[in-house]
Protein backbone atom coordinates (compact mmCIF):
# COMPACT_ATOMS: atom_id res chain seq x y z
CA UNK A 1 -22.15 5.42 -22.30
CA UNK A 2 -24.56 3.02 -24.16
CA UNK A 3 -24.50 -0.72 -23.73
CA UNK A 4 -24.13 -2.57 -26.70
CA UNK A 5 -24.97 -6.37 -27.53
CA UNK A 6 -23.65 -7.09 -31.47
CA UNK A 7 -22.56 -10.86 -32.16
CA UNK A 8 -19.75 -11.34 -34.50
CA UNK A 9 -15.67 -11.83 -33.60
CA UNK A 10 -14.06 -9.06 -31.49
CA UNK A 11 -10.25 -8.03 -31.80
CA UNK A 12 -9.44 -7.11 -28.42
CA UNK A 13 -11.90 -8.35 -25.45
CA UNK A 14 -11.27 -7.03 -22.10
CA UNK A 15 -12.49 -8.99 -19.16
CA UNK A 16 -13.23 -6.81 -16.20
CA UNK A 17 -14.42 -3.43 -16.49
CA UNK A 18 -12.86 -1.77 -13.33
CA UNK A 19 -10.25 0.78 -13.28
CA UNK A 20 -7.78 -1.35 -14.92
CA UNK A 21 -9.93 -2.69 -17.55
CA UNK A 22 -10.66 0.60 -18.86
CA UNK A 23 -7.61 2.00 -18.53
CA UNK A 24 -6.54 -0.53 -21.08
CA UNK A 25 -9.67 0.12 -23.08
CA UNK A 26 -8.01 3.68 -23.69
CA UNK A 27 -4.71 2.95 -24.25
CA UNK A 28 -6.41 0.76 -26.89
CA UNK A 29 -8.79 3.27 -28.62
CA UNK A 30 -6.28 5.81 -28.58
CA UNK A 31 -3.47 4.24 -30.32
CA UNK A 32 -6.09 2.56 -32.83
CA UNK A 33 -4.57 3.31 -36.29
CA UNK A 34 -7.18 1.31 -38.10
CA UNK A 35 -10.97 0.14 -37.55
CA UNK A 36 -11.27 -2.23 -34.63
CA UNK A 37 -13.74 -3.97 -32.82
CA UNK A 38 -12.94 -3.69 -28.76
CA UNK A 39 -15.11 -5.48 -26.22
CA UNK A 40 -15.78 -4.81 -22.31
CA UNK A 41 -17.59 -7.70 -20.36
CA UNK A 42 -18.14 -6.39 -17.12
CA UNK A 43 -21.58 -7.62 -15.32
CA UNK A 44 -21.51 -4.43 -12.91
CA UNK A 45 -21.87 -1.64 -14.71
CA UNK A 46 -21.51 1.49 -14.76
CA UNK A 47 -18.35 1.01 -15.95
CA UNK A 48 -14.57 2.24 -13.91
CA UNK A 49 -16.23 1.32 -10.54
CA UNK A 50 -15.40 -2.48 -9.76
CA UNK A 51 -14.50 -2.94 -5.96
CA UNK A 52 -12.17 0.14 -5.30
CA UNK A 53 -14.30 2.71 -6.48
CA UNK A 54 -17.82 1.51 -6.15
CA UNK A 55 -19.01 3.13 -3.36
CA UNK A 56 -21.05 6.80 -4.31
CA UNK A 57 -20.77 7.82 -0.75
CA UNK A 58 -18.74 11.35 -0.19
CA UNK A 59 -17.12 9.92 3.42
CA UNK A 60 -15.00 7.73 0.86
CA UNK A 61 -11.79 9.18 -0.12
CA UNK A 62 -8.83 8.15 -2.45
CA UNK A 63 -6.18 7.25 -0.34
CA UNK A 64 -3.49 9.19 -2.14
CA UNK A 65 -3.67 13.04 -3.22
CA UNK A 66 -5.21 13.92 -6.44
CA UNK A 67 -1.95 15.41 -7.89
CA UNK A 68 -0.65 12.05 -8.12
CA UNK A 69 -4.17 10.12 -9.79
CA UNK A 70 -3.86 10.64 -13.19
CA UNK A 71 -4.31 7.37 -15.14
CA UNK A 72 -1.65 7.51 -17.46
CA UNK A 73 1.98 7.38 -17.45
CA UNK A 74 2.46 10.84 -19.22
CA UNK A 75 0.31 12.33 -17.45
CA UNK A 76 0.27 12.49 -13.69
CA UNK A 77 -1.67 15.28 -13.10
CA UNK A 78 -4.55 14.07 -15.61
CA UNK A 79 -7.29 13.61 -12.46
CA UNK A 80 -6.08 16.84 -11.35
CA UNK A 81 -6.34 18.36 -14.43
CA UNK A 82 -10.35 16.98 -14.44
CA UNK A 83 -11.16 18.04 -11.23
CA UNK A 84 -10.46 21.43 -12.44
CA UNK A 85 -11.77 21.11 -15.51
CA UNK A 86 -15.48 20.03 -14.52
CA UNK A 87 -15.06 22.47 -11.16
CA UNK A 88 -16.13 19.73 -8.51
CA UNK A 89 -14.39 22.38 -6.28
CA UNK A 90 -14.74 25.89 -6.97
CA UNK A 91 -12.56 28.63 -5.73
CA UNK A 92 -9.89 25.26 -4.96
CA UNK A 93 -6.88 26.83 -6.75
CA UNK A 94 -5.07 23.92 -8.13
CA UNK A 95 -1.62 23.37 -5.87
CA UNK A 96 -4.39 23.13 -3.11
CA UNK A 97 -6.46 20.37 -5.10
CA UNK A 98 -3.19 18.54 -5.77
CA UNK A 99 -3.01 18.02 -1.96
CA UNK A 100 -6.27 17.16 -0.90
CA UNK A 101 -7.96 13.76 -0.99
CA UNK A 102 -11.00 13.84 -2.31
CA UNK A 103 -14.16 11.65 -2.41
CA UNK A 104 -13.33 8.39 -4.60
CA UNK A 105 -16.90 8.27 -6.35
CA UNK A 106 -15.37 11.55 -8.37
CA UNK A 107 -12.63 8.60 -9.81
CA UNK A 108 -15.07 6.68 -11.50
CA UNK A 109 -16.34 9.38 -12.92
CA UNK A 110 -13.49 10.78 -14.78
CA UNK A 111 -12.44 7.57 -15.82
CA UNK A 112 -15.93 6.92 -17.98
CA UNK A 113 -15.34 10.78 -19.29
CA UNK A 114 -11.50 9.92 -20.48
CA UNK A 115 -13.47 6.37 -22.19
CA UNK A 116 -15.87 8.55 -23.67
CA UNK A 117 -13.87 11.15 -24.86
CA UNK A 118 -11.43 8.53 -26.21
CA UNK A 119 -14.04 6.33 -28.05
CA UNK A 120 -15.56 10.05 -29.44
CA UNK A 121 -12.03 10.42 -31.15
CA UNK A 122 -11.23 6.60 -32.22
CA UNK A 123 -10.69 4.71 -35.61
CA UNK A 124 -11.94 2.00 -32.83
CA UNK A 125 -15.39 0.77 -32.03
CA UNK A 126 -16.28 0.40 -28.32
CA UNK A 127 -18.91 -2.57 -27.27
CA UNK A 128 -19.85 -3.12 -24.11
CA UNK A 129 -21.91 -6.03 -22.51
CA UNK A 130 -23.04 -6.43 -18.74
CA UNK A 131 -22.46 -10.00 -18.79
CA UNK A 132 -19.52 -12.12 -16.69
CA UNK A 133 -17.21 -14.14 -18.71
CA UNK A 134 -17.08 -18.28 -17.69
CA UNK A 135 -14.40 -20.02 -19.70
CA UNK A 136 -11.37 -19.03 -22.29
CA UNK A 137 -9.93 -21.66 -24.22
CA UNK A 138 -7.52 -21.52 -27.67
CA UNK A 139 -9.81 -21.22 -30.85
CA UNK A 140 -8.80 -20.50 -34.55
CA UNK A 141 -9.23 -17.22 -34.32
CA UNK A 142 -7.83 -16.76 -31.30
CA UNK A 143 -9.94 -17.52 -27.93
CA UNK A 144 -13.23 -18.60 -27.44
CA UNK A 145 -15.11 -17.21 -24.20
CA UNK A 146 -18.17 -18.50 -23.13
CA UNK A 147 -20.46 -16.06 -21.38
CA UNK A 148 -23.13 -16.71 -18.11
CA UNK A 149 -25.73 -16.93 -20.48
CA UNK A 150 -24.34 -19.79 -22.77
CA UNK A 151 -23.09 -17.63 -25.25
CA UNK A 152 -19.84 -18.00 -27.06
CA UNK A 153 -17.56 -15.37 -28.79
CA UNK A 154 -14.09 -15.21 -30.53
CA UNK A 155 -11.54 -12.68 -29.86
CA UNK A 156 -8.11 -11.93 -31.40
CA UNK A 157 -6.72 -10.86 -28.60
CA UNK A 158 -7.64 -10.44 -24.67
CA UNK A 159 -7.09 -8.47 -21.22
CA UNK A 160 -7.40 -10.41 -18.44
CA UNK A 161 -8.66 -7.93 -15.66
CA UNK A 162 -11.00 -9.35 -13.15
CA UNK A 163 -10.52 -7.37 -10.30
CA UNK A 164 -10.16 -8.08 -6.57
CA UNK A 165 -11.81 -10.57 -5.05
CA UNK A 166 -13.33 -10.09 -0.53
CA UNK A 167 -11.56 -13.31 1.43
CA UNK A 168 -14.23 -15.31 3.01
CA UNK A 169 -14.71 -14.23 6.94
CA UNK A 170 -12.23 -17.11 8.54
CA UNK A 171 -14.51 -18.41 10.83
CA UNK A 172 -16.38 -21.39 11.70
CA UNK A 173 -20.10 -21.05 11.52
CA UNK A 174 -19.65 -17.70 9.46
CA UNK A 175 -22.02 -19.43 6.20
CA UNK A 176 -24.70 -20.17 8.72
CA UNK A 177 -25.30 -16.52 10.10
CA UNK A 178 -28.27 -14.69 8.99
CA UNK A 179 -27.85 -12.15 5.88
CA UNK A 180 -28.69 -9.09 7.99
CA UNK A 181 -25.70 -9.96 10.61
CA UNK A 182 -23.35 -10.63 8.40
CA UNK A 183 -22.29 -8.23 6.34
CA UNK A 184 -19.37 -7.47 3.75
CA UNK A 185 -17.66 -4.39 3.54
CA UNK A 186 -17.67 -3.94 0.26
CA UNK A 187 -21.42 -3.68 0.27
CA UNK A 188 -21.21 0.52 1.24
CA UNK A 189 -25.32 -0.06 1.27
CA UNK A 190 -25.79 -2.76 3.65
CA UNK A 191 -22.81 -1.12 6.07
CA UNK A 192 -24.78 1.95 5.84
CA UNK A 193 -27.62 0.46 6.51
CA UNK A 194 -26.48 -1.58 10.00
CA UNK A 195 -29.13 -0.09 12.83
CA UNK A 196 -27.57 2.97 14.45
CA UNK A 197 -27.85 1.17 18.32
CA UNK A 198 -25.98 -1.73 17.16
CA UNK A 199 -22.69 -3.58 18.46
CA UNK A 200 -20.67 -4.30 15.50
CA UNK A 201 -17.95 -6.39 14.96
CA UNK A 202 -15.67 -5.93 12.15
CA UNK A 203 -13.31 -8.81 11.43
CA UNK A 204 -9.81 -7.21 9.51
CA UNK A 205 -8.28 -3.90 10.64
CA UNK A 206 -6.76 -2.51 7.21
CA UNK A 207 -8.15 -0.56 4.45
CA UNK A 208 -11.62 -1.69 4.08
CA UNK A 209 -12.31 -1.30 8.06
CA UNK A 210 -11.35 2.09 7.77
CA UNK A 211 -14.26 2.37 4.88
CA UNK A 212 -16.58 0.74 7.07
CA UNK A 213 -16.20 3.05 10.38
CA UNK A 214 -16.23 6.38 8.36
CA UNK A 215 -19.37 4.56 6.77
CA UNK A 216 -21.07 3.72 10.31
CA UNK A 217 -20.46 7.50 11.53
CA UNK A 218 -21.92 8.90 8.55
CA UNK A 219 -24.72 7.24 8.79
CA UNK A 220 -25.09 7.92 12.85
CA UNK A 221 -24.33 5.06 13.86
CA UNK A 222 -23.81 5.24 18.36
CA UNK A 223 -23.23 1.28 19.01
CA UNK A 224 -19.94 0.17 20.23
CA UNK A 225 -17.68 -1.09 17.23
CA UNK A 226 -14.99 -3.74 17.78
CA UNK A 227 -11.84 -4.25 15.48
CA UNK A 228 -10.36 -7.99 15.55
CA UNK A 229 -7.31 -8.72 13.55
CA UNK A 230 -4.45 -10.96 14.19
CA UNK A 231 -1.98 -7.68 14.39
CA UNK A 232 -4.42 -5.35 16.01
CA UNK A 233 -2.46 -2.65 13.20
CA UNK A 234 -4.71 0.00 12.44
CA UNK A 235 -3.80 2.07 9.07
CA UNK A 236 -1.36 4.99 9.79
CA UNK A 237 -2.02 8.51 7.96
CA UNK A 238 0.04 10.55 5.41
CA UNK A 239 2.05 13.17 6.50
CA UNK A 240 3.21 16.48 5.08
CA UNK A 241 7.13 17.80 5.50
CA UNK A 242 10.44 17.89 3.69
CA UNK A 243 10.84 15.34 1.18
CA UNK A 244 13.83 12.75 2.58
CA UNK A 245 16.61 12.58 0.22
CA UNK A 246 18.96 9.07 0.85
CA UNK A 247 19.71 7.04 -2.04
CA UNK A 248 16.98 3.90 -2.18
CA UNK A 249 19.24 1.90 -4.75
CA UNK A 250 21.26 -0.38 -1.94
CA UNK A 251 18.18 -1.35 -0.38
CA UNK A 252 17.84 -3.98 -3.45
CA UNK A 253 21.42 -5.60 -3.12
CA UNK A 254 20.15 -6.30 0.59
CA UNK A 255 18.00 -9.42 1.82
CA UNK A 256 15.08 -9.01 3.93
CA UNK A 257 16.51 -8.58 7.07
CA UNK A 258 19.16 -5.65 6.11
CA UNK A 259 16.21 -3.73 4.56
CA UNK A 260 13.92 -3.56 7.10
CA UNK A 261 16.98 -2.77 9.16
CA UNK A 262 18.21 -0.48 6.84
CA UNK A 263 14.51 1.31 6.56
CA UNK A 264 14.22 1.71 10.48
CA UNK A 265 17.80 3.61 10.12
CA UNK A 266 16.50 5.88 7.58
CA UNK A 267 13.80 6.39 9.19
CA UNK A 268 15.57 7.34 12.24
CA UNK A 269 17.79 9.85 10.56
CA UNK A 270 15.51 11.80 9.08
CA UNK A 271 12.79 12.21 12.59
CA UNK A 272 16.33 14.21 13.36
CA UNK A 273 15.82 16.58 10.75
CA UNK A 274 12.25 16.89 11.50
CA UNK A 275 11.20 14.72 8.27
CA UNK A 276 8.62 12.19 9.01
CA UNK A 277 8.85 8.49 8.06
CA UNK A 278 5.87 8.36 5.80
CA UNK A 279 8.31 10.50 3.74
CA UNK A 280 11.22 7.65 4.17
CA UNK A 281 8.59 5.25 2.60
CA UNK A 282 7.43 7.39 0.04
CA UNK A 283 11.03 7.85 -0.99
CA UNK A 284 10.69 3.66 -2.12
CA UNK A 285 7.59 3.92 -3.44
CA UNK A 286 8.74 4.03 -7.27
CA UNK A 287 10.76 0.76 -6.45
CA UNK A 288 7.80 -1.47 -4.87
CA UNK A 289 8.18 -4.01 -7.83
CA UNK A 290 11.68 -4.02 -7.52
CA UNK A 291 11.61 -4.64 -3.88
CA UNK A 292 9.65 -7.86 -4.09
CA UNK A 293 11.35 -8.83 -7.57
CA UNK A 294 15.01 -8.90 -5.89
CA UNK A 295 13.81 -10.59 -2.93
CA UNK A 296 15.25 -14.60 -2.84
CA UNK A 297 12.61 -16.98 -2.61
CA UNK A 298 12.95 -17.75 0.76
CA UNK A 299 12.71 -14.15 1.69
CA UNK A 300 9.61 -13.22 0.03
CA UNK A 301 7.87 -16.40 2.24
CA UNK A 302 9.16 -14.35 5.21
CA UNK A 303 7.60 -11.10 4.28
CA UNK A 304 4.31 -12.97 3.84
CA UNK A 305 4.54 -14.92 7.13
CA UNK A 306 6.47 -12.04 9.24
CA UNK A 307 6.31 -8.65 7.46
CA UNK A 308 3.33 -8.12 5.44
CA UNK A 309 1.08 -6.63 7.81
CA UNK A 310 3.65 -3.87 8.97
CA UNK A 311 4.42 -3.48 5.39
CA UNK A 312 0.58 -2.71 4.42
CA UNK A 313 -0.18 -0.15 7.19
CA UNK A 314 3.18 2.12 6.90
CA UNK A 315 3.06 1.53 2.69
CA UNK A 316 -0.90 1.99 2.56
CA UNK A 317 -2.43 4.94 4.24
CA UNK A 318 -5.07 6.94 4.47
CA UNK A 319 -5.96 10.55 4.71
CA UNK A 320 -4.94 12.00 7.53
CA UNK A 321 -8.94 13.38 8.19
CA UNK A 322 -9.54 9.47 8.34
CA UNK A 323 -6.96 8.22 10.84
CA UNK A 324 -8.31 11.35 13.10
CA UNK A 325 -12.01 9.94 13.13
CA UNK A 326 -10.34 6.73 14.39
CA UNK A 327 -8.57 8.32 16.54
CA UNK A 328 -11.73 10.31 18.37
CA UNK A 329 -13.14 7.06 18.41
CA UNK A 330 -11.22 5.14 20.74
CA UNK A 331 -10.39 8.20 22.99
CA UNK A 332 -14.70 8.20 23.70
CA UNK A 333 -14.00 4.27 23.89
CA UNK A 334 -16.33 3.90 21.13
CA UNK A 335 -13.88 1.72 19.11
CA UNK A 336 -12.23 -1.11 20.70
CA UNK A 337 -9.39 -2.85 18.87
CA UNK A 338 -9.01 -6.78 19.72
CA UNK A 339 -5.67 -8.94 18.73
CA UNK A 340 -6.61 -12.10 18.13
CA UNK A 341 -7.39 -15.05 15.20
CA UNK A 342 -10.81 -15.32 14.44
CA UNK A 343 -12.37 -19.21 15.29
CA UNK A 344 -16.06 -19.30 15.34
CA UNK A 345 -19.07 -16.79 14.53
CA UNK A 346 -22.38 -18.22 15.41
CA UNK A 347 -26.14 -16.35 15.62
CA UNK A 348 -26.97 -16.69 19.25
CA UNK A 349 -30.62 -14.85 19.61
CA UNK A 350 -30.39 -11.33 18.39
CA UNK A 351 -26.59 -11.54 18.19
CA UNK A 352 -24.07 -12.96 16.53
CA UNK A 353 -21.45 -14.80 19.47
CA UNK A 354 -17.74 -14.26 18.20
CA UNK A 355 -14.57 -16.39 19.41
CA UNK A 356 -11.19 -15.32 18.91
CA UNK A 357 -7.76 -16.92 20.39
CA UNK A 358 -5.10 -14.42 21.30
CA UNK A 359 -1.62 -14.88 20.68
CA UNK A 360 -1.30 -16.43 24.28
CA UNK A 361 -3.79 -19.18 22.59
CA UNK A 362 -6.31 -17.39 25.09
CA UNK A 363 -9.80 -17.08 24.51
CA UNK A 364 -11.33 -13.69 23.51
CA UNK A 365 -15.40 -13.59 22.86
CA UNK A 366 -17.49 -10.60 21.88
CA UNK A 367 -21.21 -10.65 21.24
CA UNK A 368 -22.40 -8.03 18.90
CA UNK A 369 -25.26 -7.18 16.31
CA UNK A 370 -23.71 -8.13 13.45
CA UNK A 371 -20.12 -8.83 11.52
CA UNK A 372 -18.60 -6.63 9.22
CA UNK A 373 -15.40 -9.15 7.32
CA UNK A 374 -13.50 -6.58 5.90
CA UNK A 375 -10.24 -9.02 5.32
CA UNK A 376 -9.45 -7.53 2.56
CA UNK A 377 -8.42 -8.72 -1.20
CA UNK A 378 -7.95 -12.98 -1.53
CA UNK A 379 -4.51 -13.10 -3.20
CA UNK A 380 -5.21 -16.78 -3.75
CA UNK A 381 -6.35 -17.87 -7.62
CA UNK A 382 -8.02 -20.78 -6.43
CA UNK A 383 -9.82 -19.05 -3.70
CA UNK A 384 -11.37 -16.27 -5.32
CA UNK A 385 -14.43 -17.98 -6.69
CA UNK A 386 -13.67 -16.98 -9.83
CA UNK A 387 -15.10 -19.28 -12.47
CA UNK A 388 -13.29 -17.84 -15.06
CA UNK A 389 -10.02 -18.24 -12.80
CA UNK A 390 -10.94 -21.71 -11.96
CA UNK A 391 -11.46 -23.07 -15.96
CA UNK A 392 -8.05 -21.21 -16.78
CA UNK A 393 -5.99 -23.10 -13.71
CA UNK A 394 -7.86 -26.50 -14.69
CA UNK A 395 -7.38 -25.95 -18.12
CA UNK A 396 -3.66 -25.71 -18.09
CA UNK A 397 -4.08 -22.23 -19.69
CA UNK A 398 -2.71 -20.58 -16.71
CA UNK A 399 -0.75 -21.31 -13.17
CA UNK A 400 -0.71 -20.02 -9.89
CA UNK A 401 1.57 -17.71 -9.17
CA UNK A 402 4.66 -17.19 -6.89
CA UNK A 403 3.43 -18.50 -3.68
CA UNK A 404 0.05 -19.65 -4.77
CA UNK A 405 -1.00 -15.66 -5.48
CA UNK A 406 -2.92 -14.90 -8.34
CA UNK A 407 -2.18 -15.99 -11.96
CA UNK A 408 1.61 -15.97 -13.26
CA UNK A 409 2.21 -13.79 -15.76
CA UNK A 410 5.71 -12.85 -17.66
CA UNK A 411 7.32 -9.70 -17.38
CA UNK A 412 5.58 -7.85 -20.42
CA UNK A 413 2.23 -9.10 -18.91
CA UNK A 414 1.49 -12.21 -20.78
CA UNK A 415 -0.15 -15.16 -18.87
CA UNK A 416 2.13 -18.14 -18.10
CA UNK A 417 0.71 -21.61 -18.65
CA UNK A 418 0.84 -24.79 -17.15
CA UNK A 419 4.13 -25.12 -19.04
CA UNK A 420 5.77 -22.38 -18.31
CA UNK A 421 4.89 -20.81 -22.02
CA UNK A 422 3.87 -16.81 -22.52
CA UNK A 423 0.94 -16.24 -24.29
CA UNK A 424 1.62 -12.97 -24.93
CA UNK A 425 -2.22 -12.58 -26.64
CA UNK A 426 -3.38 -12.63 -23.03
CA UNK A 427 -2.61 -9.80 -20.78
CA UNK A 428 -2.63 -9.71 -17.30
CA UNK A 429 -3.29 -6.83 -15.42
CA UNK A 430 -3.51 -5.64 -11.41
CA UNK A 431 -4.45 -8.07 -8.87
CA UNK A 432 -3.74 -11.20 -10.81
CA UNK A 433 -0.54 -10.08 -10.71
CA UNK A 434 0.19 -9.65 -6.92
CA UNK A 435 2.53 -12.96 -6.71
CA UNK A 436 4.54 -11.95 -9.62
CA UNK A 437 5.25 -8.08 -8.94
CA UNK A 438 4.11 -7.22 -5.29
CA UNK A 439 2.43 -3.80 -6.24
CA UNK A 440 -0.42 -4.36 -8.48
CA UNK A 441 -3.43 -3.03 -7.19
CA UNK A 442 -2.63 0.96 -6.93
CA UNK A 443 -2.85 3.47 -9.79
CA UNK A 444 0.71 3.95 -10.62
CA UNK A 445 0.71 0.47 -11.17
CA UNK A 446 -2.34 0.01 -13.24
CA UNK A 447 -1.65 2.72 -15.55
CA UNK A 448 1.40 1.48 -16.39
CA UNK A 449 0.21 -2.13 -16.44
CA UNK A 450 -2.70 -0.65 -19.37
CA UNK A 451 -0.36 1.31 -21.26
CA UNK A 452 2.13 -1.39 -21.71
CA UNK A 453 -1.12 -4.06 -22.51
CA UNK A 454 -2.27 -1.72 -24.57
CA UNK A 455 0.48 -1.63 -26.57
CA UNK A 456 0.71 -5.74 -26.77
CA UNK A 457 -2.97 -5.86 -27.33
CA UNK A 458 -2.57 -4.15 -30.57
CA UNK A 459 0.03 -6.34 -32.16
């Protein structure tokens, strides 16, 4: 798919150009009924990559079953459906393929086919330009952005969908350390490239330290790798067995407390009947939203200060492949898991000198290679070094949301601004969204999040 670069007012721009930007750049072109003029700014291109599906490396898998990828409401099984259709696995009958959890590079990929084939069958004209987006503000014709290079265009109508932002490694020092010893995660290349001897350090134990192990062994690497996270919670693996069958509707009349209660009993009924708990969970999984929506105030700040971590690694996990690589790890006491708050990280020679309290307030040190901050996604609008985000809260255009996360946005998806007022010519869609619904970041989410922008995009 071409890049394009034609001045002139747009009706619908689209600000991001990850998975959920071009979701909504479907939904768009495919319920055009008249000539339009759609826009993705995205500076990384290709396009459908942004931070979850990036990486081109095979080791990388989705971490839910391709059965249950398809971008769009109505169709579930559309990734399925692609995978068969362009025969990434031959002789893979397709109940097997809707198991199996494949390599996420083949993601991006079908979600630039679906563009293409959509834009191929549009009244709608598709633009695209590589550049990052700096300001928004109210114009005549709608909004004005301002782009990196000075530029300025109008728009009728825009998508807000930025995509996730790393957390700074919480450390003292951590700016100072040289480029080669400190190292993000989401930079598959540079992980990839660590020296094969090396001590590593990876600072976060969730998602994106998974990434960066399966990364390290596929590369060869025989160093010693450390974990340090204030839980010490690695990510737990999916399970297959019977579907459990309780009713999850009572878990919303309940407050924090009775639920996770409530969960643990569940949970503990169905191990009885030989069902495992990752099926208990899954059983909630269409009611994440409402979870976090029916929670009082007061009880979503406990989930955030108590419950959030146990939440992420029994609601988020990986392939079960995955959690056994982990596993063979630490049982050759290759991979050491630390508990403890990250303090300072400072270059001492060849190394990089690490100090951690415990939660006994105890000292913990390790003195590695390098540092691998895999933290994970900053929830926090005015952290994410987003200029874009940063002219929008100082303009009064939008707000934080609940509890400082993200941008608030209304039910239908409209930002929220400093007054409390939907503009419902702005749509907000996946991360930005995090304070406001919980669940934003995961496919089920995002398609539905494009669909219904989509719809509000085109009037």
């Amino acid at each position: 798919m071409s890049v394009v670069d034609i001045p002139g007012p747009c009706d619908v721009a689209i600000i991001g150009g990850g998975a959920a930007g071009v979701l909504t750049a479907i939904g768009v072109l495919r319920a055009a009924q008249q000539p339009l003029r759609v826009l993705i700014l995205e500076p990384s291109l290709p396009l459908a990559r942004g931070v979850a599906y990036a990486t081109t490396y095979p080791e990388h898998l989705l971490n839910v079953p391709a059965g249950k990828m398809g971008g769009f409401p109505d169709k579930v099984e559309d990734f399925l459906d692609y995978l068969l259709d362009v025969q990434v696995f031959p002789g893979i009958g397709r109940d097997t393929l809707a198991t199996m959890f494949v390599p996420r590079r083949l993601y991006a990929e079908y979600l630039r086919q679906r563009l293409q084939q959509a834009v191929e069958a549009s009244r709608a004209q598709l633009e695209i330009r590589a550049e990052r987006v700096q300001s928004l503000d109210r114009h005549d014709a709608g909004f004005q952005l301002t782009l990196t290079s000075g530029q300025r265009l109008t728009a009728r109508r825009v998508a807000l969908a930025s995509g996730n932002a790393l957390r700074p490694l919480p450390a003292r020092g951590a700016g100072a350390l040289p480029q080669d010893r400190r190292i993000e995660a989401w930079d598959f290349d540079a992980v990839r490239g660590v020296p094969g001897n090396a001590d590593v350090a990876i600072v976060g134990s969730g998602l994106s330290m998974a990434d960066t192990v399966v990364s390290l062994l596929a590369a060869g690497h025989r160093g010693q790798i450390h974990v340090l996270s204030r839980h010490a919670l690695l990510p737990l693996p999916h399970a297959k067995g019977p579907a459990a069958d309780y009713d999850p509707q009572p878990l919303l009349a309940m407050n924090l407390r009775q639920r996770v209660r409530a969960l643990r009993q569940h949970a503990a009924d169905a191990a009885l009947r030989e069902i495992p708990w990752q099926n208990v969970m899954e059983r909630i999984r269409p009611l994440g939203q409402a979870l976090w929506q029916t929670l009082s105030v007061d009880d979503q700040r406990r989930f955030l200060r108590h419950v959030v971590r146990y939440w992420d690694v029994h609601r988020h996990r990986i392939a079960a492949s995955v959690h056994a690589q982990l596993q063979e790890l630490q049982q050759q006491e290759r991979l050491h898991v630390h508990r403890g708050r990250l303090e300072t990280a400072f270059a001492e020679g060849a190394c990089v000198q690490l100090t951690a309290l415990d939660k006994r307030r105890l000292p913990v040190q390790l003195d590695v290679h390098c540092v691998i901050n895999a933290t994970g996604v900053e929830m926090r609008a005015q952290a994410m070094r987003n200029a874009l985000l940063q002219q929008l809260l100082g303009s009064g255009l939008a707000r934080p949301g609940p509890h400082g996360i993200g941008v608030d946005s209304a039910d239908d998806g409209s930002l929220i601004d400093a007054d409390g007022k939907a503009e419902p010519h702005v749509q907000v869609l996946g991360s930005l969204r995090i304070g406001n619904l919980w669940e934003s970041l995961a496919i089920p989410e995002l398609r539905g999040q494009a669909a219904q922008a989509a719809v509000a995009l085109l009037g």
